[in-house]
C-alpha atoms as a PDB file:
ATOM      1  CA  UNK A   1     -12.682  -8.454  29.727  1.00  0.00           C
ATOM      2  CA  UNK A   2      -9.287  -8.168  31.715  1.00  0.00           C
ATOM      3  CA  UNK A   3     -10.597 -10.889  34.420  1.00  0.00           C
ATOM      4  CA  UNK A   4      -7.396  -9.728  36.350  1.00  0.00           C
ATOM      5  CA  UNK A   5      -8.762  -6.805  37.767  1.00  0.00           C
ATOM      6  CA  UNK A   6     -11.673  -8.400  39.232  1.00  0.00           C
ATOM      7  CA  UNK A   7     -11.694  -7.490  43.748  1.00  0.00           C
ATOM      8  CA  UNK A   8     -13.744  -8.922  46.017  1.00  0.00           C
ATOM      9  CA  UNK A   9     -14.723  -7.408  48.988  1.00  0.00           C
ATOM     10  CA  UNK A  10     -15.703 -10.092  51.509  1.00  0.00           C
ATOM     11  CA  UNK A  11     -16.655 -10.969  55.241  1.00  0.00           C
ATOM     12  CA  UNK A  12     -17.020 -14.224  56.295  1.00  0.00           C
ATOM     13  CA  UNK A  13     -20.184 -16.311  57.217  1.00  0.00           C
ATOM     14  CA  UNK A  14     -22.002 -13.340  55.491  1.00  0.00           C
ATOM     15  CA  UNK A  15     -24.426 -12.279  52.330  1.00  0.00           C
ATOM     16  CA  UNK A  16     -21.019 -12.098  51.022  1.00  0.00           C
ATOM     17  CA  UNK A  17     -19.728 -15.664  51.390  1.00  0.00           C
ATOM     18  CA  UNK A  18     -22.844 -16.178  48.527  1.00  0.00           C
ATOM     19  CA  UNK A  19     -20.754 -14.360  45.757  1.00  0.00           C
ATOM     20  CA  UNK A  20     -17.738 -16.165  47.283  1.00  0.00           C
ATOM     21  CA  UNK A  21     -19.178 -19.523  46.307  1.00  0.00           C
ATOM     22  CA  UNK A  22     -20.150 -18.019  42.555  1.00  0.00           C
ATOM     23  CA  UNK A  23     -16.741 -16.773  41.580  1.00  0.00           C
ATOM     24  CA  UNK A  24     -15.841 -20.566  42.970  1.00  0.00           C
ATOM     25  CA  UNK A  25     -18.236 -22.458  40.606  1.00  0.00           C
ATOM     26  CA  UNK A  26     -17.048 -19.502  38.182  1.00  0.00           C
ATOM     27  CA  UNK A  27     -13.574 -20.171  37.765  1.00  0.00           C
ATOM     28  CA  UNK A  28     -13.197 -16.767  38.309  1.00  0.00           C
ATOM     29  CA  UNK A  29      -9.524 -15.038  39.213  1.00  0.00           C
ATOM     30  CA  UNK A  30     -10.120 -12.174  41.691  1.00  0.00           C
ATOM     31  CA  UNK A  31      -8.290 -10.709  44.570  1.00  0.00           C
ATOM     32  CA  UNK A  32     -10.000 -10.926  47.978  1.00  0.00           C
ATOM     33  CA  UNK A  33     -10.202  -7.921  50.141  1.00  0.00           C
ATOM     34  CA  UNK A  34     -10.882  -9.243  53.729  1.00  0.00           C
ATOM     35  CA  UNK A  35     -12.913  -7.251  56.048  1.00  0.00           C
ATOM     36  CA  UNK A  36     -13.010  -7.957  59.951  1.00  0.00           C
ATOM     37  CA  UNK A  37     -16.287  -7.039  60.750  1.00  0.00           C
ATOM     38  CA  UNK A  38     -15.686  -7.700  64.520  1.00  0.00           C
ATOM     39  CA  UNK A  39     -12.797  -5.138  64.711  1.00  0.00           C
ATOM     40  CA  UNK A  40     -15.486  -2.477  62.863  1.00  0.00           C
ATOM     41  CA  UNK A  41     -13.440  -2.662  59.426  1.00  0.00           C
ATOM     42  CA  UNK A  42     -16.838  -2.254  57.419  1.00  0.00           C
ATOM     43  CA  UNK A  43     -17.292   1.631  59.029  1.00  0.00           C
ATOM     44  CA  UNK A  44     -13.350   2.558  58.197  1.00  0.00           C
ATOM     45  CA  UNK A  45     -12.816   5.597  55.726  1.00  0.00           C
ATOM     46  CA  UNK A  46     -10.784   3.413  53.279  1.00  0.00           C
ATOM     47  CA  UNK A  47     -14.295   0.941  52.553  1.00  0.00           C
ATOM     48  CA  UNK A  48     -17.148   3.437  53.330  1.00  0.00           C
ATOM     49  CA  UNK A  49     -15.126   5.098  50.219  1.00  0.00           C
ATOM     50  CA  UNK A  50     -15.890   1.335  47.865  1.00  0.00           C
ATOM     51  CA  UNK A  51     -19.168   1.605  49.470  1.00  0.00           C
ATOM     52  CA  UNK A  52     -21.316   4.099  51.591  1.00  0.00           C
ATOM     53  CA  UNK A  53     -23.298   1.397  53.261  1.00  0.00           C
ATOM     54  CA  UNK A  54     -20.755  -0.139  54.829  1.00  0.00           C
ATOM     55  CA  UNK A  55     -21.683  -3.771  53.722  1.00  0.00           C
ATOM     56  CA  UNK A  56     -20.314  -6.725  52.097  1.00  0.00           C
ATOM     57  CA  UNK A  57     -20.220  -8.002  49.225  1.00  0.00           C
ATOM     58  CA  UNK A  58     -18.797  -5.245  46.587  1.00  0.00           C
ATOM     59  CA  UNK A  59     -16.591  -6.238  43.716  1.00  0.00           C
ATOM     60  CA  UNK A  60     -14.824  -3.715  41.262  1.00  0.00           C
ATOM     61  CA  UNK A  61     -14.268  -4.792  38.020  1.00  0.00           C
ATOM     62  CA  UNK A  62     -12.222  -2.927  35.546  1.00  0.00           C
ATOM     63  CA  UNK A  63     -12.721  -0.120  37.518  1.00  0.00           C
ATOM     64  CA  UNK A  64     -16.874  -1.172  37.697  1.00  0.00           C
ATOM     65  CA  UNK A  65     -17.826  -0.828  41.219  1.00  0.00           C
ATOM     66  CA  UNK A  66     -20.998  -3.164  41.596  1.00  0.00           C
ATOM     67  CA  UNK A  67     -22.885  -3.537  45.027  1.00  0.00           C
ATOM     68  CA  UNK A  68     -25.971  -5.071  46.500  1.00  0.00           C
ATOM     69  CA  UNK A  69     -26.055  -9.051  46.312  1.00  0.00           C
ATOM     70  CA  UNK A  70     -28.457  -9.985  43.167  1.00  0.00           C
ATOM     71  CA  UNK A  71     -26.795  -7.364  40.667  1.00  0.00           C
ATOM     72  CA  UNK A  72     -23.373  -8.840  41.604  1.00  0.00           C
ATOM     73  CA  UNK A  73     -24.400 -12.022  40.999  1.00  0.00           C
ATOM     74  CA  UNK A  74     -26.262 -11.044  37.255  1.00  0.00           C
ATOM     75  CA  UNK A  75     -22.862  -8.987  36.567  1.00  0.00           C
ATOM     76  CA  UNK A  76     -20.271 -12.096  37.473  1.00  0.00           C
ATOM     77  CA  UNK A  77     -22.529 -14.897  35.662  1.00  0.00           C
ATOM     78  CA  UNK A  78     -22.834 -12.510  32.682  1.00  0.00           C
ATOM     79  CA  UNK A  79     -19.193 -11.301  32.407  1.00  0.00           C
ATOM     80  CA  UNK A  80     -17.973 -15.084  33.278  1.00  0.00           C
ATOM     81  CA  UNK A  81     -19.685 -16.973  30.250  1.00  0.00           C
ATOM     82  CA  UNK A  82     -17.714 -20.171  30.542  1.00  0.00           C
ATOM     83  CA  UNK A  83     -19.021 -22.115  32.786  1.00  0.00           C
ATOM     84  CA  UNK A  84     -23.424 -21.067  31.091  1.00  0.00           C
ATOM     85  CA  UNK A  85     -24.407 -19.932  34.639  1.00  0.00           C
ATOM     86  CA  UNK A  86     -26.660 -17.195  33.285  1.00  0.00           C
ATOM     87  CA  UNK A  87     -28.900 -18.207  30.416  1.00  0.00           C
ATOM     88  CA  UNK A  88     -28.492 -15.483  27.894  1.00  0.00           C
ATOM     89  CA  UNK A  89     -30.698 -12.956  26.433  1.00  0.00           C
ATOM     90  CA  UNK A  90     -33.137 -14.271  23.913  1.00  0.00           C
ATOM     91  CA  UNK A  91     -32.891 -17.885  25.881  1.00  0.00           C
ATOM     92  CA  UNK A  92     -36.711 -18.581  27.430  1.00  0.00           C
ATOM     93  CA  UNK A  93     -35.430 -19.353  30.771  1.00  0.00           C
ATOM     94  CA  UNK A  94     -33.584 -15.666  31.001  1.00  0.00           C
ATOM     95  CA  UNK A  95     -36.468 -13.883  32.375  1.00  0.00           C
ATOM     96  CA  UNK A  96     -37.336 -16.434  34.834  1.00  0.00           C
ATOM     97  CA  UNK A  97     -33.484 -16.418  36.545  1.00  0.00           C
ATOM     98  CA  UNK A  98     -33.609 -12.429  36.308  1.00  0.00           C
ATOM     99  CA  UNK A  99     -36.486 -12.717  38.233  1.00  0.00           C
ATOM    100  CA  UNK A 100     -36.092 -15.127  40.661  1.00  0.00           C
ATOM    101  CA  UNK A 101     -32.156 -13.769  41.656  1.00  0.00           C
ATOM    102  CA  UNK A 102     -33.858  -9.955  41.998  1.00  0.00           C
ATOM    103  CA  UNK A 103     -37.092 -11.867  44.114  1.00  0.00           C
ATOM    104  CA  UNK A 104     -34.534 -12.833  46.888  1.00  0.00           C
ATOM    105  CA  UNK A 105     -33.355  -9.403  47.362  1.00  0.00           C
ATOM    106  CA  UNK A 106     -36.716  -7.401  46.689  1.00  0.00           C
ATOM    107  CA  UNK A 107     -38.773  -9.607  48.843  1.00  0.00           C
ATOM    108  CA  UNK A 108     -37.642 -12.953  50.617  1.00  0.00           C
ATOM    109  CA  UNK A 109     -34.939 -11.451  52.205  1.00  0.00           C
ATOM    110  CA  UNK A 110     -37.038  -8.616  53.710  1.00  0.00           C
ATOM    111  CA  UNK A 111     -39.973 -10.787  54.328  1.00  0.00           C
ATOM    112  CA  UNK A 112     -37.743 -13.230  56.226  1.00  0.00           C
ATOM    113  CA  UNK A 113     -36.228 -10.561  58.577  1.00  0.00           C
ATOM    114  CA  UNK A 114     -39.484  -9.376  59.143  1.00  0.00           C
ATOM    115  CA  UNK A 115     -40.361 -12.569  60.456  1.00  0.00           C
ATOM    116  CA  UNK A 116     -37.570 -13.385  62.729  1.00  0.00           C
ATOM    117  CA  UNK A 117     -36.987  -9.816  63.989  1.00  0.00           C
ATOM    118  CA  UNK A 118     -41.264 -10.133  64.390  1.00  0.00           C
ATOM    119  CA  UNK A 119     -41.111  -6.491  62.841  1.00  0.00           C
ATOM    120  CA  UNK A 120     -45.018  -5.505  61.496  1.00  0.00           C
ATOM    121  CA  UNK A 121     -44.644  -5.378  57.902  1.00  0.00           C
ATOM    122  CA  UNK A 122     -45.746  -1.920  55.938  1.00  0.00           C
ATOM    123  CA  UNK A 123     -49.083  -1.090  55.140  1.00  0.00           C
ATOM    124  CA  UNK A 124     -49.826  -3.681  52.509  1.00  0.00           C
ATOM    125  CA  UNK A 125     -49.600  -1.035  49.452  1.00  0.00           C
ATOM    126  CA  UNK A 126     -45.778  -0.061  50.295  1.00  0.00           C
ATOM    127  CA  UNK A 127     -44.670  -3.125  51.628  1.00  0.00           C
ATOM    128  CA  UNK A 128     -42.423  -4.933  49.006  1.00  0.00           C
ATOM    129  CA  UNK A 129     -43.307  -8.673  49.635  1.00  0.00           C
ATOM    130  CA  UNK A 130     -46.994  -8.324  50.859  1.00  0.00           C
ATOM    131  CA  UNK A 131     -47.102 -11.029  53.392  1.00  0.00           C
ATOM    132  CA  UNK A 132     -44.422 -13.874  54.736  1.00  0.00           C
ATOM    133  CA  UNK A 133     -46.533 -16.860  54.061  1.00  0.00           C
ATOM    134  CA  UNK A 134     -47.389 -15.686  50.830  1.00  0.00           C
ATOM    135  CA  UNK A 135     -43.418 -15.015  49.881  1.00  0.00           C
ATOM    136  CA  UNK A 136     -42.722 -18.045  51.262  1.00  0.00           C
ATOM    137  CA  UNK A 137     -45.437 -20.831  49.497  1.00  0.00           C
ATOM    138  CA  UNK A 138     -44.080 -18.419  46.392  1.00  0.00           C
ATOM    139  CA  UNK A 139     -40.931 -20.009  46.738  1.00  0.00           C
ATOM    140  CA  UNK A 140     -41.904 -23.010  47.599  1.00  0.00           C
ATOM    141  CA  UNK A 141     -44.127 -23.716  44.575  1.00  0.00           C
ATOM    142  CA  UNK A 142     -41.360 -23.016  42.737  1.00  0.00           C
ATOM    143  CA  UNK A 143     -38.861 -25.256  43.862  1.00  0.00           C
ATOM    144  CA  UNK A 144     -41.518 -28.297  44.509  1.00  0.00           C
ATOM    145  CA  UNK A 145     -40.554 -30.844  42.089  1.00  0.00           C
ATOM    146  CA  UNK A 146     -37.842 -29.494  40.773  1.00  0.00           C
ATOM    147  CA  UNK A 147     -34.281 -30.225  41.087  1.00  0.00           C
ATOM    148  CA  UNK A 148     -33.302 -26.579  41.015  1.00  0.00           C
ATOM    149  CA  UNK A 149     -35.389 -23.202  40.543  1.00  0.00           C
ATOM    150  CA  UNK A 150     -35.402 -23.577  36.759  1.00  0.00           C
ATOM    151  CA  UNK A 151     -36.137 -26.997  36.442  1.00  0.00           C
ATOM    152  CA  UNK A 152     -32.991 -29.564  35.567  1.00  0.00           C
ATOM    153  CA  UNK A 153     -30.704 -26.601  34.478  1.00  0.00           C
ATOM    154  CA  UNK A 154     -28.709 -25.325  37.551  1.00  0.00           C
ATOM    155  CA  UNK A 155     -27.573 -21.546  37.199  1.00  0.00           C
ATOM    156  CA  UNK A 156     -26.072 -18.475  39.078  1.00  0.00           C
ATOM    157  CA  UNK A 157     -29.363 -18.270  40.722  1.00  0.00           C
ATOM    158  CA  UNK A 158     -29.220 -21.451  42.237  1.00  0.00           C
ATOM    159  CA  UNK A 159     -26.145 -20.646  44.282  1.00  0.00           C
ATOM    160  CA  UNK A 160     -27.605 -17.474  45.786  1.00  0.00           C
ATOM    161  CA  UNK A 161     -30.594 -19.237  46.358  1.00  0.00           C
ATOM    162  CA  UNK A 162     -28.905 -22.549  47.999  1.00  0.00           C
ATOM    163  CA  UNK A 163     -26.903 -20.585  50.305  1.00  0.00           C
ATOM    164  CA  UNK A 164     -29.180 -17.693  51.723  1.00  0.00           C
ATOM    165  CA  UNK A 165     -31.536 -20.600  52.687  1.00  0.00           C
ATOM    166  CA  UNK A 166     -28.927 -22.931  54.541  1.00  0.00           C
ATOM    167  CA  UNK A 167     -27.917 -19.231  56.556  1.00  0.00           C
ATOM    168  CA  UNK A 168     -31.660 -18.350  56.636  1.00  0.00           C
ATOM    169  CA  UNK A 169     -32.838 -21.558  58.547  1.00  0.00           C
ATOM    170  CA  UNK A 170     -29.997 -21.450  60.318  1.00  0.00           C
ATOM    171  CA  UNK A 171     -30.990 -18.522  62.741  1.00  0.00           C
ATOM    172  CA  UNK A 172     -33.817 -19.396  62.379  1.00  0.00           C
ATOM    173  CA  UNK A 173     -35.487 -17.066  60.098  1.00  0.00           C
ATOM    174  CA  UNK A 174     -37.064 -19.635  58.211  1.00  0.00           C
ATOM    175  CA  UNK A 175     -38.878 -22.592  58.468  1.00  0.00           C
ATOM    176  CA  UNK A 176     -36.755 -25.715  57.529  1.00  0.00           C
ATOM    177  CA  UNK A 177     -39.376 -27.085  55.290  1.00  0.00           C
ATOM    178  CA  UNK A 178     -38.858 -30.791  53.509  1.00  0.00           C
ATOM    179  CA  UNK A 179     -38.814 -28.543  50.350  1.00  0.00           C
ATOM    180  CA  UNK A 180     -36.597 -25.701  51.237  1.00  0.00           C
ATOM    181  CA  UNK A 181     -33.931 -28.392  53.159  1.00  0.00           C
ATOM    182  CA  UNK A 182     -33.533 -30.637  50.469  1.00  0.00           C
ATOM    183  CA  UNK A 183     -32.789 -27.411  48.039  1.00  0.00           C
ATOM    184  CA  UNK A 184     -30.206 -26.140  50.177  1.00  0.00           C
ATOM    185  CA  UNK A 185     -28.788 -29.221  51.348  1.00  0.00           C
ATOM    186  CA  UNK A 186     -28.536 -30.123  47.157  1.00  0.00           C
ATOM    187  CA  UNK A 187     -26.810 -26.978  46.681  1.00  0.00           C
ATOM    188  CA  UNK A 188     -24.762 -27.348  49.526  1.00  0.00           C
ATOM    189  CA  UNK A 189     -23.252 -30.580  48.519  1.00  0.00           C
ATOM    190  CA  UNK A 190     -21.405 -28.728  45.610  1.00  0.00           C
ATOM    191  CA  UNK A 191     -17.693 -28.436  46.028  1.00  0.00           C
ATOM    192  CA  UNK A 192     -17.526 -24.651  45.987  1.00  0.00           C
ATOM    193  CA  UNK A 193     -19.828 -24.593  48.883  1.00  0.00           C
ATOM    194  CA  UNK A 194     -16.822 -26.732  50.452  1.00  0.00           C
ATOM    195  CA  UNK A 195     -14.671 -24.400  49.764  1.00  0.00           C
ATOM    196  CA  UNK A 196     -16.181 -21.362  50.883  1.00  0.00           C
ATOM    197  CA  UNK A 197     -16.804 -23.271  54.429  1.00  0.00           C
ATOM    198  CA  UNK A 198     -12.968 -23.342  54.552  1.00  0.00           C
ATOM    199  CA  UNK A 199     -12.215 -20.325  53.626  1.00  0.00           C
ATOM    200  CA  UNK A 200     -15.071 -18.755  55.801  1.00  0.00           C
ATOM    201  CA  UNK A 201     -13.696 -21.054  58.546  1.00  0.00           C
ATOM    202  CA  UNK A 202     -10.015 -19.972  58.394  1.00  0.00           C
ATOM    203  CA  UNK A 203     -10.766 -16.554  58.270  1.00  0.00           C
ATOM    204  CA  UNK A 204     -12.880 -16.176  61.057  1.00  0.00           C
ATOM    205  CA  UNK A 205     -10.510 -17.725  63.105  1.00  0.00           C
ATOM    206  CA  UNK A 206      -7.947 -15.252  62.204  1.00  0.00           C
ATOM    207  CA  UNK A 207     -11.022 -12.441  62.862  1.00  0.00           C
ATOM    208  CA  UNK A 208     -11.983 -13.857  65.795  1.00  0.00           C
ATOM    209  CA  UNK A 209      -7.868 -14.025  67.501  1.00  0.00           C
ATOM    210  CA  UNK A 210      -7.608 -10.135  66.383  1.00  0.00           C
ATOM    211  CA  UNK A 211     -10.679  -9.114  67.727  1.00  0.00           C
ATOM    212  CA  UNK A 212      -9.327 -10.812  70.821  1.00  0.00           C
ATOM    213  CA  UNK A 213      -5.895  -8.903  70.969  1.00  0.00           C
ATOM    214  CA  UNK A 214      -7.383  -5.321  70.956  1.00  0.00           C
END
């Protein structure tokens, strides 16, 4: 693939700042596209054409437009093979990351929004998590014991996983269980995590002073 024609549309301190932290442990080249949500640049003609929703993240890739957070992430960990963030088809372990990256979007997310915004779920047969405890100890299990949600191996998923929580406890959407800190803070710790931070930190700041001047 021509890895020079990979954009990134991005928003700092949001979903977004997730894939931002991937193409970092990645290696990956890409040209960031920087949207100031507080000026309303998500809902002007020029992105609502990239994407409808008028959300973050997006990439296009060789003229692939990919949205919504957990097929980003399976689309940059497969097309960026280098660094074995994605264990490959026929490896044992490729069902569980598959399902554990599309879990966050399906259900925890929802089921953690849910909870904070104390919204009453759907009727139990349409509702896509169920319940929040059960979603929750679902996670949990899985991470109990482990160093990261596939055991000792540490993958795409991980970083998707690492950072949603640290934002998700933040505001307090979450409980900040032994289990679930210790994750996040261990993912955290990485270097790319660093460097998103500054990058998230030195563009709000330059959000935040043109928000100011209009």
């Amino acid at each position: 693939m021509n890895t020079e024609e990979l954009i990134f549309y991005h928003s700092p301190k949001t979903r977004s700042s997730c894939v931002l932290a991937l193409l970092e442990e990645l290696d990956a080249p890409y040209a960031l596209r920087d949207l100031n949500f507080r000026i309303g640049a998500q809902r002007l003609p020029d992105y609502l054409a990239i994407n409808p929703m008028g959300k973050v993240p997006a990439i296009v890739h060789n003229g692939a437009l990919v949205t919504e957070l957990p097929s980003i992430f399976i689309y940059l960990a497969d097309a960026f093979q280098k660094k074995n963030l994605a264990p490959p088809i026929g490896d044992a372990l490729r069902g569980p990351y598959l399902r554990w990256l599309v879990f966050y979007g399906a259900a925890f997310e929802p089921a953690a929004l849910d909870s904070l915004t104390k919204r009453a779920p759907p009727p139990r047969g349409m509702n896509p998590y169920g319940d929040f405890d059960t979603t929750l100890k679902t996670l949990e299990s899985q991470l109990a014991g482990r160093v990261y949600l596939l055991g000792e191996r540490f993958t795409a998923a991980d970083v998707l996983w690492g950072m949603a929580l640290r934002m998700l406890m933040g505001f307090g959407a979450l409980p900040a269980t032994p289990v679930l800190k210790d994750y996040a803070a261990r993912v955290c710790a990485r270097p790319s995590v660093a460097r998103v931070d500054q990058t998230d930190g030195q563009l709000l700041k330059i959000h935040e002073a043109m928000a100011a001047r209009d």
